[in-house]
N, C-alpha and C. Protein backbone atom coordinates (compact mmCIF):
# COMPACT_ATOMS: atom_id res chain seq x y z
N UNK A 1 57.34 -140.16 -48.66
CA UNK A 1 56.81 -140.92 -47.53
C UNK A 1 57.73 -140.79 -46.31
N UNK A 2 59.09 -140.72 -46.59
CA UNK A 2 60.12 -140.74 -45.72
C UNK A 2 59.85 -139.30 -45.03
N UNK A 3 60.19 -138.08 -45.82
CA UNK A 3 59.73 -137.10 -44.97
C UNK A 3 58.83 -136.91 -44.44
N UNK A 4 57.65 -137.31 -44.99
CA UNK A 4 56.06 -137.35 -43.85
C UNK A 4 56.26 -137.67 -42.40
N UNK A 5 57.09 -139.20 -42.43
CA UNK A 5 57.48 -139.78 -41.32
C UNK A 5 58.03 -138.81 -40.00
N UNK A 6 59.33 -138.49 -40.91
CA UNK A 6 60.05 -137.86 -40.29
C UNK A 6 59.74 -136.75 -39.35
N UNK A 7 58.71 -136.03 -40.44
CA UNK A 7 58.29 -134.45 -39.67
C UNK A 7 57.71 -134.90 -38.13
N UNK A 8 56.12 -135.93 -38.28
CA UNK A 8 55.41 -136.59 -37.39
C UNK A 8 56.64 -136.80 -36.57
N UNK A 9 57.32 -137.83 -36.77
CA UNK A 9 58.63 -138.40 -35.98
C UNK A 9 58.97 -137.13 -34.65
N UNK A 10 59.53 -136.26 -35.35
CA UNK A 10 59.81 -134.98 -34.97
C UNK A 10 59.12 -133.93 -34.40
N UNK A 11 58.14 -133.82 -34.55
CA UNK A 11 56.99 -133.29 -33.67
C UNK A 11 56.47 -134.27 -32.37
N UNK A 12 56.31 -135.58 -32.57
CA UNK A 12 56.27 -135.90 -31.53
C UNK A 12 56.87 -136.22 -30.75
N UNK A 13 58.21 -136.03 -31.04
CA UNK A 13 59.83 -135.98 -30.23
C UNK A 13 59.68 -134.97 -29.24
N UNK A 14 59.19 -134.06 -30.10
CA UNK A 14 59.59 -132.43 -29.09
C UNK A 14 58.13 -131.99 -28.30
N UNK A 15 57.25 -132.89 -28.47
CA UNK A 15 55.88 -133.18 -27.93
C UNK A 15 56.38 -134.12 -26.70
N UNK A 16 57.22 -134.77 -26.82
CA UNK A 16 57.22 -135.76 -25.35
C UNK A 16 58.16 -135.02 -24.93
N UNK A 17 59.23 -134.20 -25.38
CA UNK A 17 59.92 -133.36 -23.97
C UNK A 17 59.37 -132.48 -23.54
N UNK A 18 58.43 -131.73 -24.18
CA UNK A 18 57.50 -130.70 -23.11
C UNK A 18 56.65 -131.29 -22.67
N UNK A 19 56.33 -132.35 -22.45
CA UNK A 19 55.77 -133.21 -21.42
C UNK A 19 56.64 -133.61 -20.23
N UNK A 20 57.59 -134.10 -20.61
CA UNK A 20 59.04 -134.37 -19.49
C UNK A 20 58.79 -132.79 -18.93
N UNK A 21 58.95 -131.99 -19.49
CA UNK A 21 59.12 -130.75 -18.79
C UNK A 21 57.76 -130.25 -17.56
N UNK A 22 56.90 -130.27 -18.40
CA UNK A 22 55.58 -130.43 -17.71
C UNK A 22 55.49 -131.82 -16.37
N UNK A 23 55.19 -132.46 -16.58
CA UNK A 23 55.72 -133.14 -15.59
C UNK A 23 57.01 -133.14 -14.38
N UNK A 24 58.20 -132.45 -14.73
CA UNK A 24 59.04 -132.51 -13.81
C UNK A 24 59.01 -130.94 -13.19
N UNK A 25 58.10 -130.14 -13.46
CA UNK A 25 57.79 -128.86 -12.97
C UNK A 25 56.60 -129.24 -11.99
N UNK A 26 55.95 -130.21 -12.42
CA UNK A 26 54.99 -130.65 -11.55
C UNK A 26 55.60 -130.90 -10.12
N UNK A 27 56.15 -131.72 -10.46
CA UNK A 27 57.13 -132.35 -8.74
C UNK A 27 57.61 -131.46 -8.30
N UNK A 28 58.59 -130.15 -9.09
CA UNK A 28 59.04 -129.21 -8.37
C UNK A 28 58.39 -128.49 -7.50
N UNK A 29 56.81 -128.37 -8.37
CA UNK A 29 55.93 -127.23 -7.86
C UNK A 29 55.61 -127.90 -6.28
N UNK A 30 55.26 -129.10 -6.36
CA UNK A 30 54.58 -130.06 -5.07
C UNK A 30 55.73 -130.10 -3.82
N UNK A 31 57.33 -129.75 -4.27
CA UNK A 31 58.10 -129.63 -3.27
C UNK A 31 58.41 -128.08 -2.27
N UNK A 32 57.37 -127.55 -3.09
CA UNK A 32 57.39 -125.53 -2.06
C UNK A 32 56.66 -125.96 -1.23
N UNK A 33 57.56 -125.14 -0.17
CA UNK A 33 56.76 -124.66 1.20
C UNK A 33 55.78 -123.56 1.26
N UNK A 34 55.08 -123.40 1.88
CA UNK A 34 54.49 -122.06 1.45
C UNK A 34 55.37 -121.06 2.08
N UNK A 35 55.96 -121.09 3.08
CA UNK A 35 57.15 -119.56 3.70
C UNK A 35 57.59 -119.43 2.61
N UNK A 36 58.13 -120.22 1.53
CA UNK A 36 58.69 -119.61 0.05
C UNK A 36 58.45 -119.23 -0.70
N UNK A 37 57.07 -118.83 -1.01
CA UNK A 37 56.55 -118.69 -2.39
C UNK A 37 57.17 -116.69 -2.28
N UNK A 38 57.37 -116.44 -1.41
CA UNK A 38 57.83 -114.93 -1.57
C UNK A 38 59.26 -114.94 -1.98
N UNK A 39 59.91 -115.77 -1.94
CA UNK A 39 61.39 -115.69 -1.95
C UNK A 39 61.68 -115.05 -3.54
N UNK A 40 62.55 -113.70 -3.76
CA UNK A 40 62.79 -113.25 -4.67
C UNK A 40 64.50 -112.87 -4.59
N UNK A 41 64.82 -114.03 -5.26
CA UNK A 41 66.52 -113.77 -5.54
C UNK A 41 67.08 -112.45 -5.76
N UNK A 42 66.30 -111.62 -6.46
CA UNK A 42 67.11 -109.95 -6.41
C UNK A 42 65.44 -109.59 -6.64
N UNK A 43 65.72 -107.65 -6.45
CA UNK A 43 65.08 -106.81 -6.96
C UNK A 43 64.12 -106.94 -8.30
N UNK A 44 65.36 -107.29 -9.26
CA UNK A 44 64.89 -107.06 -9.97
C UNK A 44 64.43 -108.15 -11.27
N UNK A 45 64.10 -109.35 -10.33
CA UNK A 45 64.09 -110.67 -10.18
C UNK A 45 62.16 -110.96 -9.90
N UNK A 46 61.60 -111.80 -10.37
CA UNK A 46 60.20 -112.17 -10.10
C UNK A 46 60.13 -113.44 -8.73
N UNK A 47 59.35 -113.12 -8.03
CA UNK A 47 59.44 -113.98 -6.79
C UNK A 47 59.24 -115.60 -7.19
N UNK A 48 59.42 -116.78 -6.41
CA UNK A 48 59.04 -117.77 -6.72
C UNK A 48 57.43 -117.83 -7.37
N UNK A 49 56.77 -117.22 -6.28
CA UNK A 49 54.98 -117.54 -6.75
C UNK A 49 55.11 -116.86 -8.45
N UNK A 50 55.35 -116.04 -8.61
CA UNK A 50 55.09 -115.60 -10.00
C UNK A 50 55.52 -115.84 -10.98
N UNK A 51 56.78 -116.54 -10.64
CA UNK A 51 57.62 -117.54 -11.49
C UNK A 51 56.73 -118.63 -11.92
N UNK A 52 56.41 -119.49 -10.71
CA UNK A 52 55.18 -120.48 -10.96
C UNK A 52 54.00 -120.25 -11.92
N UNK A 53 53.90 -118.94 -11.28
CA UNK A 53 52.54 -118.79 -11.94
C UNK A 53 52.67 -118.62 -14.00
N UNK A 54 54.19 -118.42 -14.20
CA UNK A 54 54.17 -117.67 -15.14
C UNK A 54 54.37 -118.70 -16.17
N UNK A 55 55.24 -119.98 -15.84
CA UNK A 55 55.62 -121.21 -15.99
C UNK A 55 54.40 -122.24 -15.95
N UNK A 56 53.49 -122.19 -15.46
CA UNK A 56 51.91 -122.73 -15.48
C UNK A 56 51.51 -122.25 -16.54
N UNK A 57 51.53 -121.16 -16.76
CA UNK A 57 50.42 -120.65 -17.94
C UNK A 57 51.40 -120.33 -19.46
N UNK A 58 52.49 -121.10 -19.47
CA UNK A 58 52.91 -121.23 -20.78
C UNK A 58 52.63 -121.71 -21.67
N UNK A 59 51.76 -122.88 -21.30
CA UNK A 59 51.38 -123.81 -22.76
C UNK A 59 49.61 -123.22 -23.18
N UNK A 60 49.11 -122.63 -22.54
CA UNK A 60 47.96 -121.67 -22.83
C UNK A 60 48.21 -120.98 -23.05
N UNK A 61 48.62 -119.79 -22.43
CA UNK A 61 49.41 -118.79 -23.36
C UNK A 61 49.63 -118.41 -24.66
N UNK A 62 50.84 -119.26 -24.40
CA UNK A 62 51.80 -119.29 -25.99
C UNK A 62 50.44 -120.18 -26.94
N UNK A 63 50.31 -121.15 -26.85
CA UNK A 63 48.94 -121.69 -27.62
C UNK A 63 48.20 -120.82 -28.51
N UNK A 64 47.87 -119.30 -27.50
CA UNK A 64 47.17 -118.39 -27.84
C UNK A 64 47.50 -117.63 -28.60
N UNK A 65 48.89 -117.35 -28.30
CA UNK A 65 49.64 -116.28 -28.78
C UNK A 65 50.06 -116.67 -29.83
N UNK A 66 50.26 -117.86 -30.69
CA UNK A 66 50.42 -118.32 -31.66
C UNK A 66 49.60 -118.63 -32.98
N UNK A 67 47.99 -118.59 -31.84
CA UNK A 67 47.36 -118.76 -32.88
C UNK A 67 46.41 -116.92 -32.98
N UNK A 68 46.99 -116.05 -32.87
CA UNK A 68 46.70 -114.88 -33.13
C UNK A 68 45.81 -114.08 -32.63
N UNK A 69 45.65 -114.75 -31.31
CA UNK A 69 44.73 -114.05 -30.49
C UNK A 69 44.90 -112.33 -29.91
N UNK A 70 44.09 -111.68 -29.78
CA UNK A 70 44.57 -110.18 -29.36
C UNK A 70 44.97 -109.84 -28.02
N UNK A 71 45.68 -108.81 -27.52
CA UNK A 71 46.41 -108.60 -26.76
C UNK A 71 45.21 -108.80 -25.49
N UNK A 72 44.18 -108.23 -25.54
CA UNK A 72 43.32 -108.13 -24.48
C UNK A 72 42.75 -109.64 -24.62
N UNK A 73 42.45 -110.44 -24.92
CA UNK A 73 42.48 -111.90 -24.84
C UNK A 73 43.68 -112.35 -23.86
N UNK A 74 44.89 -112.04 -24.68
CA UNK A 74 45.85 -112.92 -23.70
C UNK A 74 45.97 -112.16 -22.36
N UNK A 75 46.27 -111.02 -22.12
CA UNK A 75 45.70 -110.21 -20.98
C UNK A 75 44.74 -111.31 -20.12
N UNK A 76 43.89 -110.89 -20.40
CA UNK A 76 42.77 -112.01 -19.82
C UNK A 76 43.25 -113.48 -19.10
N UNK A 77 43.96 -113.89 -20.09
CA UNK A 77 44.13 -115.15 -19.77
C UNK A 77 45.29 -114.84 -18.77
N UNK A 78 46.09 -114.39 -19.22
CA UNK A 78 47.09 -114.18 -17.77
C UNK A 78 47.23 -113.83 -16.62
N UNK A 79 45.61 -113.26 -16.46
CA UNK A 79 45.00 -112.75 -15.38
C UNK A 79 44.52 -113.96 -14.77
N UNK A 80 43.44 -114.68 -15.12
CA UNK A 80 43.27 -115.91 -15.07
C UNK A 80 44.61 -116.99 -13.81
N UNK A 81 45.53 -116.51 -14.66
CA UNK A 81 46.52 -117.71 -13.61
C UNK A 81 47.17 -116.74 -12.59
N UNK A 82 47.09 -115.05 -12.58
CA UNK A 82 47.37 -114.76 -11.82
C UNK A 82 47.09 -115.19 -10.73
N UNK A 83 45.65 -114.94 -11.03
CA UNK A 83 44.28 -115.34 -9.49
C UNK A 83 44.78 -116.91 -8.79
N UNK A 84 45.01 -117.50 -9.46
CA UNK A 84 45.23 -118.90 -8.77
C UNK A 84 46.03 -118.99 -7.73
N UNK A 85 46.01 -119.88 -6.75
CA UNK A 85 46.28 -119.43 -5.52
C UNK A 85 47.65 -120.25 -5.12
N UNK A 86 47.03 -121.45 -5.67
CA UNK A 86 48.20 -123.21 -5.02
C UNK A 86 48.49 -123.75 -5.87
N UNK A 87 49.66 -124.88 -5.28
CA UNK A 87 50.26 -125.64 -6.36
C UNK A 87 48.94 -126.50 -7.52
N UNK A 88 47.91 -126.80 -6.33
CA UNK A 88 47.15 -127.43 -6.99
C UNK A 88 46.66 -126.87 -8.19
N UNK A 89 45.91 -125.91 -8.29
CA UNK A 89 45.40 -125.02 -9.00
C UNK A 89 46.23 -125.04 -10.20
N UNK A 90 47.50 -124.77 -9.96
CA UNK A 90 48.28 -124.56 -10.85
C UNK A 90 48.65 -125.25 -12.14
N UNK A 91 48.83 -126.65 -11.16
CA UNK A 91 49.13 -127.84 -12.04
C UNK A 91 48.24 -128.56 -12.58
N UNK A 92 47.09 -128.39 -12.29
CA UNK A 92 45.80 -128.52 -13.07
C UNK A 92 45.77 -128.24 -14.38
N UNK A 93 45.85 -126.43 -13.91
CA UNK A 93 45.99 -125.69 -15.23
C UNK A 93 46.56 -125.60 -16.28
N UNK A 94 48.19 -126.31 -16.04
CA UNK A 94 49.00 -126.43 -17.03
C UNK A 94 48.67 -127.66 -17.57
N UNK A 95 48.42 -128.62 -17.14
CA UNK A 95 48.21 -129.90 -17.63
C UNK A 95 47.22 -129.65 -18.60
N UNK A 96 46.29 -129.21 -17.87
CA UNK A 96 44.94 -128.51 -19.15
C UNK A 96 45.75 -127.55 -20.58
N UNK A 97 46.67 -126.63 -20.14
CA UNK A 97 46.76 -126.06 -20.93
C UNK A 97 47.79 -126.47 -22.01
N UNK A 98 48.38 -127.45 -21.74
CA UNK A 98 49.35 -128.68 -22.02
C UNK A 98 48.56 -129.46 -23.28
N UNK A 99 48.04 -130.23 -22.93
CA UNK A 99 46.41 -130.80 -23.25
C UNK A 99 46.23 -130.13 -24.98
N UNK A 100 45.61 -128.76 -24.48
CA UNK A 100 44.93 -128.22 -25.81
C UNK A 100 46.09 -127.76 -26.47
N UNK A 101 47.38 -127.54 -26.27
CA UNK A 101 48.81 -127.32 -26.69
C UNK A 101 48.96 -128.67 -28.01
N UNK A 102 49.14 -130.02 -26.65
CA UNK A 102 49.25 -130.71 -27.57
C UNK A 102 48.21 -131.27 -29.16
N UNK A 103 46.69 -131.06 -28.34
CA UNK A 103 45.86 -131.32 -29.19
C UNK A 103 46.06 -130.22 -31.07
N UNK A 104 46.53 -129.31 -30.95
CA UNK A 104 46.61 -127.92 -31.27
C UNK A 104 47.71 -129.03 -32.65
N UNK A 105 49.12 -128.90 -32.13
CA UNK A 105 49.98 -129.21 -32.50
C UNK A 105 49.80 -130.48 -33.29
N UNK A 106 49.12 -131.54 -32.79
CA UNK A 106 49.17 -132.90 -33.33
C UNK A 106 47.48 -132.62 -34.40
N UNK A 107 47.15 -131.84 -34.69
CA UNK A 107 46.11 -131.59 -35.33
C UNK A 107 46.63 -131.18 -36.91
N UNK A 108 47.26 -130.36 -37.11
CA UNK A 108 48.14 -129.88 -38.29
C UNK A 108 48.32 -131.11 -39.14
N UNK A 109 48.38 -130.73 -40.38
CA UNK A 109 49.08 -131.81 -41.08
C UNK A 109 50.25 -131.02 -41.43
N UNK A 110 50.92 -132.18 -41.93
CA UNK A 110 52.73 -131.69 -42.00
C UNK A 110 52.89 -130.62 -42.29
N UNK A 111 52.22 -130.35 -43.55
CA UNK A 111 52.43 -129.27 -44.46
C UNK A 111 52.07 -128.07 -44.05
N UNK A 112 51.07 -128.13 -43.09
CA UNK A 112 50.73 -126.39 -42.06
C UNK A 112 51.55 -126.98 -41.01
N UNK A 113 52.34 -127.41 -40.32
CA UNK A 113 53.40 -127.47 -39.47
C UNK A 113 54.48 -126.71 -40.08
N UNK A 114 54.55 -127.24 -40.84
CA UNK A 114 55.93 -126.62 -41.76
C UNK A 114 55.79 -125.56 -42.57
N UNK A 115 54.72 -124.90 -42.84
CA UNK A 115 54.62 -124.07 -43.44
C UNK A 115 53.71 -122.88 -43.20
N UNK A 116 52.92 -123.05 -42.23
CA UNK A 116 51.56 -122.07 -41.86
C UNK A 116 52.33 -120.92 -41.25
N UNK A 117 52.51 -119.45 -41.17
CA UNK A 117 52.93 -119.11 -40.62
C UNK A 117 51.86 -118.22 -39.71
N UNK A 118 51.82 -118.14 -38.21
CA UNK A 118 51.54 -117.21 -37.68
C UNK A 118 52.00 -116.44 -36.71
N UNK A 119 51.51 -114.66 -36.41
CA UNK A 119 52.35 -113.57 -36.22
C UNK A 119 51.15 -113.43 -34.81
N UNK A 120 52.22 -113.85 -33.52
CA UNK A 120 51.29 -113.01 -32.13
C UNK A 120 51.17 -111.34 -32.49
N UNK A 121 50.89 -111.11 -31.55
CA UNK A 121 50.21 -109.39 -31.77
C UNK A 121 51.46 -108.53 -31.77
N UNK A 122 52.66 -108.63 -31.12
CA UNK A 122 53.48 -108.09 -30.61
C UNK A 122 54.85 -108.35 -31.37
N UNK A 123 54.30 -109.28 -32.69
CA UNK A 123 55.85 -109.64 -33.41
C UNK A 123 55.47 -108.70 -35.16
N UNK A 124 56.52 -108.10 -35.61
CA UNK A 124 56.21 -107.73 -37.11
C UNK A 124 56.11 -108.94 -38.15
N UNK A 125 56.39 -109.72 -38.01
CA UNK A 125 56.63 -111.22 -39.10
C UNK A 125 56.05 -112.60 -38.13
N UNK A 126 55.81 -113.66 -38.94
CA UNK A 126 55.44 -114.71 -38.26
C UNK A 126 56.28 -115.27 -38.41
N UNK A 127 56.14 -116.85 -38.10
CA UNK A 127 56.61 -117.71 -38.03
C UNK A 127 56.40 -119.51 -38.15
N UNK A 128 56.41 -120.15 -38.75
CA UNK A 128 56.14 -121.66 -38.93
C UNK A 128 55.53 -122.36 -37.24
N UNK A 129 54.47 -122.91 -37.27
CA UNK A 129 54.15 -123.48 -36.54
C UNK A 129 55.15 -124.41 -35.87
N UNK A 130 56.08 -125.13 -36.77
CA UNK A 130 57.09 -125.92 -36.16
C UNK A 130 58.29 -124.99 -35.26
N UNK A 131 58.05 -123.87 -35.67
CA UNK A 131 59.34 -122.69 -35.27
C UNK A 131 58.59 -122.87 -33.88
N UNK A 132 57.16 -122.52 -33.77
CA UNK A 132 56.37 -121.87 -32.39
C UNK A 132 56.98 -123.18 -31.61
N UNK A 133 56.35 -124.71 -32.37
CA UNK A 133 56.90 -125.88 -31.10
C UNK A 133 58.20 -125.98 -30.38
N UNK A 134 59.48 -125.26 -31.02
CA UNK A 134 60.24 -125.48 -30.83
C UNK A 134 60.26 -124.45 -29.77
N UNK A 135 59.87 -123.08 -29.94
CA UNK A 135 59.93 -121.96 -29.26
C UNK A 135 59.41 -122.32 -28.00
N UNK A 136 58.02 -122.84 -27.78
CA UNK A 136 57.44 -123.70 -26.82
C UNK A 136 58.58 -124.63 -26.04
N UNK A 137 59.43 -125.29 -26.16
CA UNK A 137 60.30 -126.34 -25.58
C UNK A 137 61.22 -125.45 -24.99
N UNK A 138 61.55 -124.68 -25.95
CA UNK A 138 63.15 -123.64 -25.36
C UNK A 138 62.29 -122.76 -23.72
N UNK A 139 61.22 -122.17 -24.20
CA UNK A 139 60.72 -121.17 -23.15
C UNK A 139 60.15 -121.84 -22.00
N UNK A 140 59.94 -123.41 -22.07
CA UNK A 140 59.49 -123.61 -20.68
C UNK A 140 60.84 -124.10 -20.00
N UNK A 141 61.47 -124.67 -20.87
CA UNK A 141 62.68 -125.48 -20.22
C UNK A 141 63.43 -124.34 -19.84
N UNK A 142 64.04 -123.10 -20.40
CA UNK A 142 64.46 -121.69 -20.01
C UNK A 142 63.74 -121.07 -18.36
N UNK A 143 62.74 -121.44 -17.69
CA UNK A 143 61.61 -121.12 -16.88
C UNK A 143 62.02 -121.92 -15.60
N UNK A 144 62.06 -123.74 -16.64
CA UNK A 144 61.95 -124.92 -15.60
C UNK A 144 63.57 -124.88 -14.79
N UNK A 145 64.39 -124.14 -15.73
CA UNK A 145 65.59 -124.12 -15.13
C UNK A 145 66.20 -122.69 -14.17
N UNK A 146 65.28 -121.19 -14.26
CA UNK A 146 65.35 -120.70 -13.17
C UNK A 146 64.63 -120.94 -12.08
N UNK A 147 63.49 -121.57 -12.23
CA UNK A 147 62.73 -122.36 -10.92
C UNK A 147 63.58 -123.11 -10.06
N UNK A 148 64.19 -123.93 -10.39
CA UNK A 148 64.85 -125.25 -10.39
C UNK A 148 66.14 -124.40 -9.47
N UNK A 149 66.78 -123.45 -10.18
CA UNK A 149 67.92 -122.56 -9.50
C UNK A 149 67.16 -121.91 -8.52
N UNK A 150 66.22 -121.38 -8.21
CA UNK A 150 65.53 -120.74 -6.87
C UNK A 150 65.03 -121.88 -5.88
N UNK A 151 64.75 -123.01 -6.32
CA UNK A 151 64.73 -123.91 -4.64
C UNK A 151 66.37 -124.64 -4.47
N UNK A 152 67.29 -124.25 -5.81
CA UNK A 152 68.69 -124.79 -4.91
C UNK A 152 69.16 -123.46 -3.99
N UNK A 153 68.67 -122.36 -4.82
CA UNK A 153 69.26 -120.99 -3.70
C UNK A 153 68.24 -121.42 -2.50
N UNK A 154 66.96 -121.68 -2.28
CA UNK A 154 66.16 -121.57 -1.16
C UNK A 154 66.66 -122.85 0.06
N UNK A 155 67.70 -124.00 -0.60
CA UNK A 155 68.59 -125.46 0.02
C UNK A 155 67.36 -126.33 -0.01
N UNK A 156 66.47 -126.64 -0.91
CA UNK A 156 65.53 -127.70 -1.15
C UNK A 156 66.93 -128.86 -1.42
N UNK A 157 66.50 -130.16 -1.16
CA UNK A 157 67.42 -130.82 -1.54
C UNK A 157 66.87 -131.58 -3.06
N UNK A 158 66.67 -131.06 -4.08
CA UNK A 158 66.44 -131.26 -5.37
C UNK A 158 68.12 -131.14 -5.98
N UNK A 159 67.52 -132.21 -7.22
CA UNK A 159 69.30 -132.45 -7.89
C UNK A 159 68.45 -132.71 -9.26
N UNK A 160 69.43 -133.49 -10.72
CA UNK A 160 69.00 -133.48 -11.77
C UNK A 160 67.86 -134.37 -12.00
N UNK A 161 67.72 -135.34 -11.43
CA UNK A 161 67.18 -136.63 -11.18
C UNK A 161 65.75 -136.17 -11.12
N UNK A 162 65.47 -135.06 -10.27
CA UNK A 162 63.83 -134.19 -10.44
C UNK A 162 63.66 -133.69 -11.71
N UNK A 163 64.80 -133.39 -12.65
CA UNK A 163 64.10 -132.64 -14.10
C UNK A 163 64.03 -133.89 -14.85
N UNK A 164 63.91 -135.17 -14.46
CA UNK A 164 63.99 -136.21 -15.79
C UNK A 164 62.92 -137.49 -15.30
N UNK A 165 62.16 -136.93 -14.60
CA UNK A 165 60.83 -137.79 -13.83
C UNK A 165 60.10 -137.94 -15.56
C-alpha cells in the first residue's frame, strides 16, 4: 500500500514541476519584444523564435514520441508549431499539449508507469514510462534555462523569481 502511495506521490511531484515550468515559460514568453525574436547568440545557436517554438511543442511532442508514434507523424507535428506565429499561439499550444501530457501520465496505473516500456522511432531500446516523465522535466527545464539565458544576454530585466511563478 505504502509503495502504491509513494509511486502516485511521485508522479505527481514531478507532474507539478513541469507545470511550474510550463507556467514560468509562459511569463517569459509574454515578456519578448518582437525586434527579438531574431536574436541568435552564435551561429551555431537556434534564434530566440525557434527556441520558443521548440520549447512549446515539448509536451506534445515528447507525448508522441513516447508513445511510439512514427517519424512522419512527429514531423508533422513539429511542423504544426513551426507555423505558429505569436506568443499567443504558442502558449495555447503548450498548455494544450501539457494537458494531454498530463492526462497521458496520470492515466497509467503504477505498474505500467513503472514498468511499460516504450521505444520512440529513433532509440534501439525503450524505456519505463516513469524514465520518459522524468526525461520530460530534465528537457524542458534544460530549454527553460537557455531561454531564460537569451533574454539576460538580450538585458530583459528577468531574475530567478520569473522561473518560480
Amino acid at each position: 500500500m505504502m509503495m502504491m502511495y509513494a509511486v502516485s506521490k511521485l508522479r505527481e511531484e514531478l507532474l507539478v514541476e513541469l507545470e511550474l515550468g510550463i507556467r514560468s515559460i509562459e511569463g517569459l514568453l509574454k515578456k519578448v519584444e518582437a525586434k527579438d525574436w531574431t536574436y541568435r547568440p552564435a551561429e551555431n545557436m537556434r534564434s530566440l523564435q525557434e527556441l520558443a517554438r521548440h520549447i512549446v511543442s515539448i509536451p506534445e511532442v515528447d507525448l508522441n514520441l513516447w508513445q511510439e508514434k512514427d517519424q512522419k507523424m512527429i514531423q508533422n507535428l513539429e511542423a504544426k508549431y513551426e507555423s505558429m506565429e505569436s506568443s499567443e499561439e504558442w502558449i495555447k499550444a503548450m498548455k494544450e499539449g501539457f494537458h494531454l501530457f498530463k492526462t497521458y501520465m496520470q492515466s497509467l496505473s503504477d505498474e505500467d508507469f513503472l514498468t511499460k516500456k516504450t521505444k520512440p522511432f529513433y532509440l534501439e531500446e525503450g524505456e519505463t514510462q516513469a524514465h520518459w516523465l522524468v526525461e520530460e522535466v530534465s528537457h524542458l527545464f534544460h530549454h527553460r534555462g537557455q531561454f531564460f539565458n537569451y533574454l539576460k544576454q538580450l538585458g530583459y530585466d528577468i531574475n530567478m523569481f520569473d522561473l518560480y511563478v
